[in-house]
Protein backbone atom coordinates (compact mmCIF):
# COMPACT_ATOMS: atom_id res chain seq x y z
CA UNK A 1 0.00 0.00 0.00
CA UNK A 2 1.28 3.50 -0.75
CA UNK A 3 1.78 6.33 1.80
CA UNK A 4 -0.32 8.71 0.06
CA UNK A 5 0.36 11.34 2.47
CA UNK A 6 3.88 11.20 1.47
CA UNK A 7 2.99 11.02 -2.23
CA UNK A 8 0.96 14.49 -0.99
CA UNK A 9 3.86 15.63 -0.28
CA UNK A 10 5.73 14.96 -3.22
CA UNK A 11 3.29 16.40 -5.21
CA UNK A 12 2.90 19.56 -3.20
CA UNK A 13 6.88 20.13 -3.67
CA UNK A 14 7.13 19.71 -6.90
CA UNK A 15 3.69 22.22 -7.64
CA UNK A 16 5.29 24.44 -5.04
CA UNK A 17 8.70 24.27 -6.25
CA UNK A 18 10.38 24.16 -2.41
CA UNK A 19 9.69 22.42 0.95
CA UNK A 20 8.84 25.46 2.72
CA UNK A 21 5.92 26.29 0.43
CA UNK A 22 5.00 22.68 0.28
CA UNK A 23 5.15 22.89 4.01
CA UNK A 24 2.63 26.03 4.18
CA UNK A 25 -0.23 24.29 1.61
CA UNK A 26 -0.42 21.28 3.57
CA UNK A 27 -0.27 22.88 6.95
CA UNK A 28 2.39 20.80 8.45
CA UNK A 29 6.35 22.09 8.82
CA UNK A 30 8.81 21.99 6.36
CA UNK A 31 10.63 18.99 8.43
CA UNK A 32 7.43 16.92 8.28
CA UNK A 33 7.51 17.04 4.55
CA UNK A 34 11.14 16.13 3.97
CA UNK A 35 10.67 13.50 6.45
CA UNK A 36 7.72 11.71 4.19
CA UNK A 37 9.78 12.50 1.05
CA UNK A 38 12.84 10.78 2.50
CA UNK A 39 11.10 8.01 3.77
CA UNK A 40 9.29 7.30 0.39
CA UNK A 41 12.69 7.75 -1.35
CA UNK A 42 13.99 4.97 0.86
CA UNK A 43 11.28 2.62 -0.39
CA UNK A 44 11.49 3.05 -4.23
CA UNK A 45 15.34 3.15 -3.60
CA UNK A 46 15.76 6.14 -5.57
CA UNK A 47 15.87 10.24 -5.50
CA UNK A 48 12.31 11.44 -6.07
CA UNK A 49 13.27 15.21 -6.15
CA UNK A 50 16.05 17.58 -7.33
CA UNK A 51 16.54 19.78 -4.85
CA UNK A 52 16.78 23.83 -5.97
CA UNK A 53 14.84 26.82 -6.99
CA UNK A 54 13.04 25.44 -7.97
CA UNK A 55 13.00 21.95 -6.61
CA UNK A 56 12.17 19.55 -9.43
CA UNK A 57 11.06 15.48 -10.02
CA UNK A 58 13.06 12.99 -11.13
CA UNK A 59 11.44 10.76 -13.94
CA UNK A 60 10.49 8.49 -10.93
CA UNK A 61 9.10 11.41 -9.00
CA UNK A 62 7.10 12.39 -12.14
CA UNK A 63 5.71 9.03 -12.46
CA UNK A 64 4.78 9.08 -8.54
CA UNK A 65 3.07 12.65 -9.13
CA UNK A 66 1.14 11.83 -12.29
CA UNK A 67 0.02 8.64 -10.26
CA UNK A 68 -1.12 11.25 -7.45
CA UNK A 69 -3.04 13.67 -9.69
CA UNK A 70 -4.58 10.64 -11.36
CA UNK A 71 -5.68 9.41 -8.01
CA UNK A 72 -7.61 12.85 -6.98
CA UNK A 73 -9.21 13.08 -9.92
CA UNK A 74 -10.54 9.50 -9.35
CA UNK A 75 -11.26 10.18 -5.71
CA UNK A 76 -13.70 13.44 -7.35
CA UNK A 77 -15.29 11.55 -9.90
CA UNK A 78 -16.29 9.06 -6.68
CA UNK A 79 -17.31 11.96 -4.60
CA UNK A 80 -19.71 13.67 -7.38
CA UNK A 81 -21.30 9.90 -7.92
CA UNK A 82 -21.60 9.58 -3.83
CA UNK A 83 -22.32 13.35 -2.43
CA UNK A 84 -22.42 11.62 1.24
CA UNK A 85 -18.42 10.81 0.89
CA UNK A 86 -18.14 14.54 0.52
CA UNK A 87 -20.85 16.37 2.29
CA UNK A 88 -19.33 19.64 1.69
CA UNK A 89 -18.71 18.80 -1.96
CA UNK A 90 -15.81 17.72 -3.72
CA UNK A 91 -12.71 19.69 -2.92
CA UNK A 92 -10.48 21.34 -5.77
CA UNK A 93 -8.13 19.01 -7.17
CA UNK A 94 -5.12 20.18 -9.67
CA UNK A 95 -4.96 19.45 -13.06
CA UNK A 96 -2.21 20.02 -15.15
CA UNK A 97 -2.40 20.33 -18.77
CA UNK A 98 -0.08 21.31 -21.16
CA UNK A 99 -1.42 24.24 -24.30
CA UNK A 100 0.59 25.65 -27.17
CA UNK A 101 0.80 29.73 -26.58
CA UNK A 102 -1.15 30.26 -29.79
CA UNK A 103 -3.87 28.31 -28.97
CA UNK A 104 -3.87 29.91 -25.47
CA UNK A 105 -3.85 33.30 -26.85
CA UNK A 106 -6.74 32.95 -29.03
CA UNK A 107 -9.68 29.96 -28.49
CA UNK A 108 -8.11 28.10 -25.81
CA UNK A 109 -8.36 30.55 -22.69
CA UNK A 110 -12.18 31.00 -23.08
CA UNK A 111 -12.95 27.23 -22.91
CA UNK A 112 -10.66 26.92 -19.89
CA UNK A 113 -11.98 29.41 -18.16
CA UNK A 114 -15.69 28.47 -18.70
CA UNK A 115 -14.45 24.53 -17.66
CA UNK A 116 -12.79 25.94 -14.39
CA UNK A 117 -15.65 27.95 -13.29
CA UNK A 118 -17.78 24.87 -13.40
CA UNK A 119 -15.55 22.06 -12.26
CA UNK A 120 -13.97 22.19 -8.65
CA UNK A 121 -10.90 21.94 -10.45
CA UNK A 122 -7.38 24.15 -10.42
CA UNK A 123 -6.23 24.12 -13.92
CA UNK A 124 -2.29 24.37 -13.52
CA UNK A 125 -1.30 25.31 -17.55
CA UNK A 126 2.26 24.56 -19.25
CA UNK A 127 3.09 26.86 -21.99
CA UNK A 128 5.26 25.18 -24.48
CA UNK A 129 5.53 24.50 -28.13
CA UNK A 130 2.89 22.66 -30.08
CA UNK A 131 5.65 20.21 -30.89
CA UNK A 132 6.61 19.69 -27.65
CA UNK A 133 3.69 19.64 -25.24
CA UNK A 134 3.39 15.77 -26.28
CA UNK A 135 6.92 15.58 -24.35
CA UNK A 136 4.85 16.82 -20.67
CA UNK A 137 2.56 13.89 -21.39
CA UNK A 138 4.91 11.37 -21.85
CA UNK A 139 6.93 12.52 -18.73
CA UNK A 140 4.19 12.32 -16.77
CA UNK A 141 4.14 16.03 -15.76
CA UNK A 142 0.58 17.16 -17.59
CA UNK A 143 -2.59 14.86 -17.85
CA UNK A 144 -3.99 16.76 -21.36
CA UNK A 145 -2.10 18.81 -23.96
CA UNK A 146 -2.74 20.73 -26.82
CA UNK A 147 -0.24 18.99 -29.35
CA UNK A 148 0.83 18.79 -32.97
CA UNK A 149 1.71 15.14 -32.02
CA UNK A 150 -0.88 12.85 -33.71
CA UNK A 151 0.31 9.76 -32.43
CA UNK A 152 -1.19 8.97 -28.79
CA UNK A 153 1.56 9.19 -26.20
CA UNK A 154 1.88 5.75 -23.78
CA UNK A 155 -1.30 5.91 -21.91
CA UNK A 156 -3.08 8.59 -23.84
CA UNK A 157 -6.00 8.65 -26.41
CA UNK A 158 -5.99 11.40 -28.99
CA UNK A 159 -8.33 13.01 -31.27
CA UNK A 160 -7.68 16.08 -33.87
CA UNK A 161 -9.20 19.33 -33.05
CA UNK A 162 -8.39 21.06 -36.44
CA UNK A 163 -5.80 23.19 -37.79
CA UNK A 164 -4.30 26.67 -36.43
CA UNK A 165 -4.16 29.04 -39.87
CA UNK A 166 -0.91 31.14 -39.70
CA UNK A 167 0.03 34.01 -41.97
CA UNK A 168 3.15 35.55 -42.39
CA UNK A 169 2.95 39.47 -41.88
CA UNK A 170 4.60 42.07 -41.31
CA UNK A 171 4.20 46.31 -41.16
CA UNK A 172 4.02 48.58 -44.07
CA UNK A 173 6.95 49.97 -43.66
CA UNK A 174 8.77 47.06 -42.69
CA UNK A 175 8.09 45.26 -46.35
CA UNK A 176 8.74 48.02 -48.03
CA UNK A 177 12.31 48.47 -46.38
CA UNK A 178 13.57 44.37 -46.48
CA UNK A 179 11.23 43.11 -49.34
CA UNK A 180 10.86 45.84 -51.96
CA UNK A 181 12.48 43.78 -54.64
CA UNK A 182 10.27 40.40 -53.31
CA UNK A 183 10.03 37.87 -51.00
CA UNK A 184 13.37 36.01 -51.80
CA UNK A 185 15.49 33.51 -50.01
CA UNK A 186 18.00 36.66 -50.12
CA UNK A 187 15.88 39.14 -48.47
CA UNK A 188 14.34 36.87 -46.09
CA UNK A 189 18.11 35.70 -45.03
CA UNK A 190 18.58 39.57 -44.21
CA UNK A 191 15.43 40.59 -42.71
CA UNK A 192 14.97 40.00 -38.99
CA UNK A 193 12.17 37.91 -38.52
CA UNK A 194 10.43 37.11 -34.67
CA UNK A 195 10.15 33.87 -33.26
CA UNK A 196 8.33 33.08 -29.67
CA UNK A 197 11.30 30.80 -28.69
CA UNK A 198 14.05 28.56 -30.52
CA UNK A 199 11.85 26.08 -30.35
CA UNK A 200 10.00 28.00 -32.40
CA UNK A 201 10.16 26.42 -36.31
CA UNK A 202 6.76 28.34 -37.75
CA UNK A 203 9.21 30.51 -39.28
CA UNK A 204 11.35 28.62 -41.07
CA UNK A 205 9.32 25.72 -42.27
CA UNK A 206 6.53 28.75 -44.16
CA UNK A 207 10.08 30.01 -45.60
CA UNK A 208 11.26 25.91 -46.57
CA UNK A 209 8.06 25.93 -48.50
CA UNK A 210 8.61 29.20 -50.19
CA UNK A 211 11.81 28.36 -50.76
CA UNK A 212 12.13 24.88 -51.60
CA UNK A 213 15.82 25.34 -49.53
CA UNK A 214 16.29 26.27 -45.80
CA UNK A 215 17.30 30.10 -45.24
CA UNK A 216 19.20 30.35 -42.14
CA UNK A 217 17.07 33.53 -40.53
CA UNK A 218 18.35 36.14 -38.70
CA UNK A 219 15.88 36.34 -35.29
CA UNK A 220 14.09 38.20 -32.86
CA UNK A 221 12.81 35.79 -30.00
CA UNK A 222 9.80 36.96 -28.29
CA UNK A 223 7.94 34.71 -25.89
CA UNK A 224 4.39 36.72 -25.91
CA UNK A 225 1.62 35.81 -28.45
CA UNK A 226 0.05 39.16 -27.97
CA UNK A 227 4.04 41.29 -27.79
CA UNK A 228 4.43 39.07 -30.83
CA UNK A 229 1.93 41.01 -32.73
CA UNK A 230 2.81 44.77 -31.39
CA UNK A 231 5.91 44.25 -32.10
CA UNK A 232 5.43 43.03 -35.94
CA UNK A 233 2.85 46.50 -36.17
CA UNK A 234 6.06 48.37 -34.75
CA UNK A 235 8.16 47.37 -37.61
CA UNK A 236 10.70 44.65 -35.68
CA UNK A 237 10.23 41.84 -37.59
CA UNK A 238 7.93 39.43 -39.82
CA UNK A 239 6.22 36.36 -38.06
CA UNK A 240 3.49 33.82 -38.19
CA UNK A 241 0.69 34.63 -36.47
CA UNK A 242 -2.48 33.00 -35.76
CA UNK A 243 -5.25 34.54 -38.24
CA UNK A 244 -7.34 34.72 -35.85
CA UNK A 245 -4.75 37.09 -33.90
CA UNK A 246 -3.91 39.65 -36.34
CA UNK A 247 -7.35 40.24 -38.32
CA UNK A 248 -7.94 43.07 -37.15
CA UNK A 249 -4.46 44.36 -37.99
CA UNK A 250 -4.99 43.18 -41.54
CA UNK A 251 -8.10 44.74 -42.19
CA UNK A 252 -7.09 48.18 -40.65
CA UNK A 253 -3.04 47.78 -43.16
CA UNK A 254 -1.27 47.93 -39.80
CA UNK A 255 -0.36 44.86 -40.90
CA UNK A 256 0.57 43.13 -44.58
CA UNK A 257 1.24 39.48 -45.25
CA UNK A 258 4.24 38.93 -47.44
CA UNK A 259 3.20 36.67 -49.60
CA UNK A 260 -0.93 37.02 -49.95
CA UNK A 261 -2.89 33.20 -49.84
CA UNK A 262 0.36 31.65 -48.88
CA UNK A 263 -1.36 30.54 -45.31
CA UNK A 264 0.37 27.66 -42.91
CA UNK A 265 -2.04 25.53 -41.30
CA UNK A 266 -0.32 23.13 -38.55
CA UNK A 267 -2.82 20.23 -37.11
CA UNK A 268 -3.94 19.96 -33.77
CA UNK A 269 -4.54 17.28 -31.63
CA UNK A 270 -6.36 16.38 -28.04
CA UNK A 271 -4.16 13.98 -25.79
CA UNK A 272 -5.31 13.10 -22.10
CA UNK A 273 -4.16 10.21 -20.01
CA UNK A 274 -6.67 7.18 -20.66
CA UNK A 275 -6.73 6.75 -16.63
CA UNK A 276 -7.51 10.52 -15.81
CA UNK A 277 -10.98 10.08 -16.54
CA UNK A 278 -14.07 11.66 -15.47
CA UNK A 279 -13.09 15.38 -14.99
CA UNK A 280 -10.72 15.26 -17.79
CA UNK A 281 -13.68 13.95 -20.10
CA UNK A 282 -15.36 17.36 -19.01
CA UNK A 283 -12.13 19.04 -20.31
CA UNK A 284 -12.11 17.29 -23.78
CA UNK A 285 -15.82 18.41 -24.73
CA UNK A 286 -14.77 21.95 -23.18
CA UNK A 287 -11.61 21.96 -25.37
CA UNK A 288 -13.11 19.95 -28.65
CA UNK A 289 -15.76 22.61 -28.57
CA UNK A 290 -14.16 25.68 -28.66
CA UNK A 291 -12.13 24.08 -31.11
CA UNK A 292 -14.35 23.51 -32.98
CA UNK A 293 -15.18 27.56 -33.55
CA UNK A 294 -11.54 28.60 -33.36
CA UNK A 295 -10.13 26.52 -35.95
CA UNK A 296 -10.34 25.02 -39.63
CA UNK A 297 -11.56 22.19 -40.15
């Protein structure tokens, strides 16, 4: 049998990010929870957490967390079916999910927010990369995500959601300074262009297929959705940016795409752990939903 109080306090560590915060959600001290840690690290005969700022999981510790989180969730589900386990209701449980910042920024955040307000839920969001969300799932770290990934992670089901329509734009000004001659691999390798991250590959796969050839890009990284597109109207670089995003920009020429009907769709998909069931089912008509009316089909 496991000592889910110290898996509690596993979890709370790693959600906290130290011992002394852990300490203060679960209203014992800070020695009570390295004491349950260190005992539960004695019986899997490994290191559960990295200690530092923050303090971190170990692939083990993930596993143990993910199990925790999966268990809550379960213990809800059984509370909503049988209100006399929980006469006060069912408390809040965390539920961490991983969404790509585009998505976030434009259909995503509504359908959250409508979800949380309904569910006694605490949504604890990862922002990451649309092609590398999948990675949270597989670690163990997230229960959902928002991926490009088709294929199901270990554990998961998937289902697609639709495609996120990006279009490459940039000011006025800004095209008429770097691309007054065209859109050429030369220009493009001179102008700066913005990118949310380096993990960030909108950029240069839109220019591959323009192209036919990579163009090594000279880059701006920004890691704001929204800053992404005030900084495009300023004039610092061209991007991809959700349609969605920048319509308005388009239609009042504060904004220009470079090449007009040259649109990058990337596919998204739904994963969820196959065992976090109940609330998460909530979640994936919440999030297939609003999909639904914030992408193409």
């Amino acid at each position: 049998m496991l000592d889910y109080a110290a898996l509690s306090a596993l979890a709370a560590v790693v959600r906290e990010g130290s011992f002394e915060r852990a300490a203060g959600a679960l209203h014992v001290t800070p020695s009570a929870v390295s004491q349950r840690i260190r005992a539960l690290e004695e019986r899997v005969g490994c290191a559960l957490v990295i200690r530092g700022q923050p303090c971190r999981a170990t692939d083990t510790g993930r596993r143990l967390c993910q199990h925790v989180d999966q268990v809550r969730l379960l213990e809800q589900g059984l509370h909503t079916a049988l209100p006399a386990l929980a006469p006060d209701g069912p408390a809040r449980v965390p539920l961490p999910i991983a969404v790509n910042a585009d998505s976030l920024a434009t259909w995503a955040a509504p359908a959250l927010a409508t979800f949380a307000a309904t569910h006694p839920v605490l949504l604890e969001v990862t922002v990451d990369d649309q092609d590398h969300t999948a990675e949270w799932l597989r670690s163990g770290t997230v229960l959902a995500a928002v991926t490009a990934a088709a294929t199901p992670a270990a554990g998961c089901n998937s289902r697609p959601l639709g495609a996120m329509r990006y279009r490459a734009a940039a000011s006025p000004a800004f095209v008429q300074r770097h691309f007054a001659g065209g859109v050429t691999a030369a220009a493009l390798a001179t102008a700066p262009s913005l990118a949310f991250n380096t993990k960030d590959t909108l950029q240069a796969r839109w220019v591959q297929r323009l192209c036919r050839r990579h163009v090594e890009l000279p880059r701006h990284t920004l890691p704001s959705a929204h800053a992404f597109v005030t900084a495009a109207v300023a004039g610092m670089g061209w991007g991809l940016h959700p349609e969605a995003l920048i319509a308005r920009e388009l239609v009042a020429g504060e904004l220009v795409e470079l090449v007009p009907e040259a649109a990058l769709d990337v596919a998204l998909y739904w994963q969820h752990a196959r065992a976090a069931a109940g609330v998460v089912d909530g979640l994936t008509a919440a999030v297939v939903g609003a999909a639904g009316g914030g992408l193409v089909g």
